[in-house]
Protein backbone atom coordinates (compact mmCIF):
# COMPACT_ATOMS: atom_id res chain seq x y z
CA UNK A 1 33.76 -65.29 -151.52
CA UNK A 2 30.43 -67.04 -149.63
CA UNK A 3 31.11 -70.33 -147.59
CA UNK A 4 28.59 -72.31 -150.44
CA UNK A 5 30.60 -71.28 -153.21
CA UNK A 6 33.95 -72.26 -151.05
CA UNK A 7 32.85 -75.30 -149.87
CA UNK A 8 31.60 -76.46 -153.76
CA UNK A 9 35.04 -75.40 -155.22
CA UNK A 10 36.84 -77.27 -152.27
CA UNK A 11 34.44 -79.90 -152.56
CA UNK A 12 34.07 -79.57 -148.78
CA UNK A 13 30.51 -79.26 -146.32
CA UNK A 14 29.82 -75.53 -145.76
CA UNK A 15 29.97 -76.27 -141.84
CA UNK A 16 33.88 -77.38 -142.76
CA UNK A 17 34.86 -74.69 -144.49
CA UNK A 18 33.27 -72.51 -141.97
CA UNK A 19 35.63 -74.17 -139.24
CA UNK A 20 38.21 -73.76 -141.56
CA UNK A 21 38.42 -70.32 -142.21
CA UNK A 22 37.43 -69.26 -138.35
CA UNK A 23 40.45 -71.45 -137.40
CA UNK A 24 42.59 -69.73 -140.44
CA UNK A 25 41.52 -65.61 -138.82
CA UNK A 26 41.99 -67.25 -135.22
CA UNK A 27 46.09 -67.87 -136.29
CA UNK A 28 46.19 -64.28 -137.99
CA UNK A 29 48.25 -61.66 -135.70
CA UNK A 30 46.23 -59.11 -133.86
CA UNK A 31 46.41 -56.03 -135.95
CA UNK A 32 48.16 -53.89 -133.24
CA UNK A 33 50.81 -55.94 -133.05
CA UNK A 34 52.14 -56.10 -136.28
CA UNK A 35 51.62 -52.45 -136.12
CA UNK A 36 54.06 -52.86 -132.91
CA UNK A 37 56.77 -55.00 -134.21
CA UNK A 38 56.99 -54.55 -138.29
CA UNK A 39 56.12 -50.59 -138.88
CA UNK A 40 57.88 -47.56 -137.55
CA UNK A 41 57.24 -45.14 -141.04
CA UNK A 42 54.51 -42.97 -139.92
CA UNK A 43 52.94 -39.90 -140.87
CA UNK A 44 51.33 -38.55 -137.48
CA UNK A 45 48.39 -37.21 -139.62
CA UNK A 46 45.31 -39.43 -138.43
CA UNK A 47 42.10 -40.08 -139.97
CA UNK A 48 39.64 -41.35 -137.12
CA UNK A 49 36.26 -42.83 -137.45
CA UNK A 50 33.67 -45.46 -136.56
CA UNK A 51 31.64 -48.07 -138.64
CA UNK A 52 28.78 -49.46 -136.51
CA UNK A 53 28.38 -53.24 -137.24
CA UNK A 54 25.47 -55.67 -135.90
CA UNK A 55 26.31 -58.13 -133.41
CA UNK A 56 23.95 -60.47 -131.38
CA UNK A 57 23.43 -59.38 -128.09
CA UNK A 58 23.59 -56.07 -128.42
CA UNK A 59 20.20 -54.05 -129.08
CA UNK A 60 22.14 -51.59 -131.61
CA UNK A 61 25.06 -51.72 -133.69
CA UNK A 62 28.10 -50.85 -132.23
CA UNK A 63 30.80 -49.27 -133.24
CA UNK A 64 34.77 -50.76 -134.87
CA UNK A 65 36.88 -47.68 -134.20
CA UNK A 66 39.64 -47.29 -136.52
CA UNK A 67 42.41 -45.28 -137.58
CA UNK A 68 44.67 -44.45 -140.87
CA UNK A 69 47.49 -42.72 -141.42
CA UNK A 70 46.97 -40.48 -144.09
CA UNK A 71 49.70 -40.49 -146.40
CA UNK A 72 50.84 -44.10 -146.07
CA UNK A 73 47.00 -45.16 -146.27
CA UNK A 74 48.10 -47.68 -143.30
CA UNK A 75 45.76 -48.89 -140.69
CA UNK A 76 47.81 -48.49 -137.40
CA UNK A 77 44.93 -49.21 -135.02
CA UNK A 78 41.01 -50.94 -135.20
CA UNK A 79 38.97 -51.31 -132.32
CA UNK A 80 35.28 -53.04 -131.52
CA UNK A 81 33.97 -51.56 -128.55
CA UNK A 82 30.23 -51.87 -126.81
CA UNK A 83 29.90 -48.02 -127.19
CA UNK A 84 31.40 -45.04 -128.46
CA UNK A 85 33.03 -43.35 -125.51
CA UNK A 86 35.81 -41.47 -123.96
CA UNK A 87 36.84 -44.83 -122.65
CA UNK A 88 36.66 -46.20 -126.28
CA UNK A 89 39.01 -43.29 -127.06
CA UNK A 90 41.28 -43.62 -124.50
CA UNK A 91 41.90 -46.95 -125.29
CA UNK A 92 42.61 -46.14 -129.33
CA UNK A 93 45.00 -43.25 -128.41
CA UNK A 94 46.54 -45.34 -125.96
CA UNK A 95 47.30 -48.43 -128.35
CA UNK A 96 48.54 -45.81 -130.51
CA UNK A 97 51.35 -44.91 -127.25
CA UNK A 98 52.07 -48.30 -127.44
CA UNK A 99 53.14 -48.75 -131.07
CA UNK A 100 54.84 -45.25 -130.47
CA UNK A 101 52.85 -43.56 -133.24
CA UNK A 102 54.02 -39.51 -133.47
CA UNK A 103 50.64 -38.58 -133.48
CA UNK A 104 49.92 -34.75 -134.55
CA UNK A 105 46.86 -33.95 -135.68
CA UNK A 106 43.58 -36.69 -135.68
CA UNK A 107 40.77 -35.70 -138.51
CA UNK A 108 37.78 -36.49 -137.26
CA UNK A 109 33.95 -35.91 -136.73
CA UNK A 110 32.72 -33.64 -133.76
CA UNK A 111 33.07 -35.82 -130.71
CA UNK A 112 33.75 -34.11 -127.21
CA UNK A 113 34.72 -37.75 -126.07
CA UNK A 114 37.39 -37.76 -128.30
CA UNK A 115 38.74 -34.56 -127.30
CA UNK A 116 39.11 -35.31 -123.94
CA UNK A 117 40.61 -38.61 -124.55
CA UNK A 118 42.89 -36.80 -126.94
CA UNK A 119 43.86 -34.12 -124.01
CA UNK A 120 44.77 -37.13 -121.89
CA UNK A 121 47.31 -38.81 -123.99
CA UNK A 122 48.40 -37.04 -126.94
CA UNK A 123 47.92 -33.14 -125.32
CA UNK A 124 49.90 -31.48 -127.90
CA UNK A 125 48.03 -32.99 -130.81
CA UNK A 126 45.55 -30.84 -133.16
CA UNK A 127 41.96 -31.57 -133.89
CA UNK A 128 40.99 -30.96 -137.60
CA UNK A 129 37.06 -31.18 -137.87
CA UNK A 130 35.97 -33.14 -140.79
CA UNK A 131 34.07 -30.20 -143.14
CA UNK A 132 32.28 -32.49 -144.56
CA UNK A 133 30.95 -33.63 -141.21
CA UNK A 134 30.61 -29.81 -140.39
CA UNK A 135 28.56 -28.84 -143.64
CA UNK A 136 26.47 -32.26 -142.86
CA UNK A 137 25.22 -30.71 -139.34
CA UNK A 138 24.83 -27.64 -140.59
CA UNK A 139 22.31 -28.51 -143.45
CA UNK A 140 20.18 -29.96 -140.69
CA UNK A 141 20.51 -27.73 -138.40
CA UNK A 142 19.24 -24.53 -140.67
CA UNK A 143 16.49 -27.95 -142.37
CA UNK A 144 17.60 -27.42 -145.72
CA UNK A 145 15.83 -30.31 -147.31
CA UNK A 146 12.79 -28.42 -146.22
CA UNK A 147 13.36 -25.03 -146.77
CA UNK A 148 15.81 -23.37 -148.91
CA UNK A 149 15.42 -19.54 -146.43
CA UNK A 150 19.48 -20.21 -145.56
CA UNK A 151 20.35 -22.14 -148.77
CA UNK A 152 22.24 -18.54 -150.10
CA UNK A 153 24.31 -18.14 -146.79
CA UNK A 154 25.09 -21.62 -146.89
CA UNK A 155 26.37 -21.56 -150.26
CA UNK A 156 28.36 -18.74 -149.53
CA UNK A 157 30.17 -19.69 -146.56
CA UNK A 158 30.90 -23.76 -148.09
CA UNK A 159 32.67 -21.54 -150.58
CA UNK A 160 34.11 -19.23 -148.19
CA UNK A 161 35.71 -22.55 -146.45
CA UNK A 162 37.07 -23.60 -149.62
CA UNK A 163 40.95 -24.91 -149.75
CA UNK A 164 41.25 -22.70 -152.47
CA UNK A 165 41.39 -19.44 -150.52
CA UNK A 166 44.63 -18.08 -148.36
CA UNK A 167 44.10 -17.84 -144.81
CA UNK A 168 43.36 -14.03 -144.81
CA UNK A 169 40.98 -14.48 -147.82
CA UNK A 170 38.98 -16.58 -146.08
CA UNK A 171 39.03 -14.54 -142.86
CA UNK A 172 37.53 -11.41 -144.96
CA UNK A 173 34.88 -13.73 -146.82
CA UNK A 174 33.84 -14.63 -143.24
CA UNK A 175 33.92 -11.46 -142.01
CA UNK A 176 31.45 -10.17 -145.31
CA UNK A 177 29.28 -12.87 -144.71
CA UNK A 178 29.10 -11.82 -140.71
CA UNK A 179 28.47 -8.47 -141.93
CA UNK A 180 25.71 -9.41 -144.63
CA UNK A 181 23.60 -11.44 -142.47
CA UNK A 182 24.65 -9.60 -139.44
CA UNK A 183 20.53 -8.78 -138.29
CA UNK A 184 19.93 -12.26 -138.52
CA UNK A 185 20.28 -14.27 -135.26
CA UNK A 186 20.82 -17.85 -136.63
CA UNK A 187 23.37 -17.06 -138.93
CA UNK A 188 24.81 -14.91 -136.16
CA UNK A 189 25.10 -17.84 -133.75
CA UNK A 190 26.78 -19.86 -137.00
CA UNK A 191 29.21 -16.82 -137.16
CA UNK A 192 30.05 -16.90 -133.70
CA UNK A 193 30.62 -20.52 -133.07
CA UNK A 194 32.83 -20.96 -136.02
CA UNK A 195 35.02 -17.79 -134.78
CA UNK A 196 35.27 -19.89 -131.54
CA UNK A 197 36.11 -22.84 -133.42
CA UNK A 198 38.63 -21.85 -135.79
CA UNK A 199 41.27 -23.76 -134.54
CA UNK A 200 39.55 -26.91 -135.31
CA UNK A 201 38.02 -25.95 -138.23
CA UNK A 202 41.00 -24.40 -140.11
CA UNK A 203 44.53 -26.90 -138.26
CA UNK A 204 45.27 -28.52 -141.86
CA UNK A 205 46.63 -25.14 -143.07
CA UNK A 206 49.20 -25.22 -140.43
CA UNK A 207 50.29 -28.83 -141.05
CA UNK A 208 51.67 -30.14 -144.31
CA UNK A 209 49.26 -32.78 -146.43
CA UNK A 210 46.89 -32.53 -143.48
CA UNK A 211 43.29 -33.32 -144.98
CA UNK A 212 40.57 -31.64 -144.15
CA UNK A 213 37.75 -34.22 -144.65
CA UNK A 214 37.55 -37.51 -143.72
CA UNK A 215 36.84 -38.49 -147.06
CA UNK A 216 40.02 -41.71 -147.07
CA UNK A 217 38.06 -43.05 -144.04
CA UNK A 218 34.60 -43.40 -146.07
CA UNK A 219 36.42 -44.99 -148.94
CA UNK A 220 37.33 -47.89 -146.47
CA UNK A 221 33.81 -47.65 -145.25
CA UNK A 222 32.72 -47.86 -148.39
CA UNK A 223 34.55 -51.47 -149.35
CA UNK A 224 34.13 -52.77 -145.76
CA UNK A 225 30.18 -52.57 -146.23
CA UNK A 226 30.71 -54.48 -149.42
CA UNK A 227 32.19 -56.84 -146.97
CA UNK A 228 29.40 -56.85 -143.97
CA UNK A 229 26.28 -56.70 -146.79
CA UNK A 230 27.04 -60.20 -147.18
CA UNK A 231 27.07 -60.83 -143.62
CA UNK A 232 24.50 -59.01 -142.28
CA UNK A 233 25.32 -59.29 -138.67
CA UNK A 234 27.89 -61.64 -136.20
CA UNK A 235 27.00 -64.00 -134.05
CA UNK A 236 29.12 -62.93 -131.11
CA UNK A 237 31.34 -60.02 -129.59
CA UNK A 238 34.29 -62.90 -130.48
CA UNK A 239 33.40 -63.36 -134.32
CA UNK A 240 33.02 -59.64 -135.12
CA UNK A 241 36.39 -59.13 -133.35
CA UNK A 242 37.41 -61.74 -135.49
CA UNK A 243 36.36 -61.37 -138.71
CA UNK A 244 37.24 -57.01 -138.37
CA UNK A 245 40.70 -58.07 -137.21
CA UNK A 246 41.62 -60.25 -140.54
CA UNK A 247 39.66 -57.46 -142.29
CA UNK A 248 42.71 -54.88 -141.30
CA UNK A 249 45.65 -57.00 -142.11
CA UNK A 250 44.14 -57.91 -145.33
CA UNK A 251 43.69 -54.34 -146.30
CA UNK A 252 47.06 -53.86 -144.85
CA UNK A 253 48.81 -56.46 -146.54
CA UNK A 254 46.87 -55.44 -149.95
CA UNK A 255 48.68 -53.57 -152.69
CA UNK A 256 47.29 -50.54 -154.16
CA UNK A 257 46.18 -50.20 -157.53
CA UNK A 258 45.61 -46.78 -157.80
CA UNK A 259 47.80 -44.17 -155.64
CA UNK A 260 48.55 -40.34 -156.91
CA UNK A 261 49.64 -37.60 -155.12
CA UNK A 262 50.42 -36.54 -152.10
CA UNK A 263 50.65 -40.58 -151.68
């Protein structure tokens, strides 16, 4: 709800209820803690992403690095940080030590950072690259909005990747496509550097309910920029921290209205 339309239903100044509510997030817990000291149920599957905000003083957003558990939907860890970084990563994983999450696979964009922060702390832990992500890169890397030259291979190997298809199916799908496109050098490269990537690409088929998109993330995204429209940018480092923090236990706190399965 805006400040004006707080402060005219509390029949308060908007500078009060402005000091009012920063003093009501400044009591809140941090989110870690609680995350510490009231949860223990946890599903080790990890959705991991960042949602650049604007803050004052900084020439670019930057970027609130957060976490959720996949099948409880919780938010174990959120974290604002000047850049996005191995240090940035290190410090998320780390938290995550802390609160003693079983951490087995992360889903997650393409980010060497995060793989070597990953190595550091949780080395036994999968990657699972987000497809959608994966597809995303892809369609600019062969300019698809531009030209549709690749737009028959590309269709054929998103389809190829499909969840549908047992492990071996999709192996001999790949293997056709190799062989059907086999004199031409870009697709070859494709070919190649998904063979070497497998085990990133293709983890959620050897770990139960483990997503292969990011796809939970963006729907948090998606009501958290309902939230920041409003707000356009912070002020300071402090308020965003602020503000993000009360953000995450409210979601957390929130009930769900609409939750099928796996959940």
């Amino acid at each position: 709800m805006p400040f004006r339309k707080l402060a005219a239903l509390s029949g308060c100044s908007h500078a009060k209820v402005y000091r009012q509510v920063e003093s009501e997030m400044d009591q809140l817990p941090e989110n870690t803690y609680l995350s510490c000291h009231y949860c223990n149920r946890w599903s080790g599957i990890l959705n991991l992403d960042g949602k650049y905000v604007a803050v004052r003083g900084f020439l670019k957003k930057i970027p609130f690095v957060f976490g959720i558990d996949f099948l409880t939907h919780d938010l174990p860890v959120g974290l604002l940080a000047p850049s996005e970084n191995e240090q940035v990563f290190l410090k998320i994983f780390r938290l995550l030590k802390t609160i003693k999450y079983p951490l087995r696979v992360v889903v997650c964009d393409d980010s060497a950072a995060l793989k070597q922060a990953l190595k550091k702390t949780y080395p036994k832990a999968k990657i699972q690259l987000c497809h959608n992500h994966f597809f995303n890169n892809l369609r600019e890397y062969l300019s698809l909005s531009k030209s549709d030259k690749f737009q028959h291979f590309f269709d054929e190997l998103k389809e190829a990747f499909s969840t549908k298809h047992h492990p071996l199916k999709r192996e001999a799908k790949l293997h056709h496509l190799l062989y059907k496109y086999q004199e031409n050098e870009t697709v070859l490269r494709i070919m190649i550097e998904i063979e070497k990537r497998k085990e990133e690409l293709f983890a959620y088929q050897r770990i139960r309910h483990c997503p292969n998109t990011n796809n939970i993330i963006e729907a948090y995204n998606s009501h958290l920029n309902g939230r920041l429209k409003t707000i356009k940018g912070f002020n300071s480092f402090r308020s965003a921290e602020r503000f993000l923090n009360a953000w995450l236990v409210r979601r957390r706190t929130k009930n769900f209205t609409d939750c099928n399965n796996p959940f």
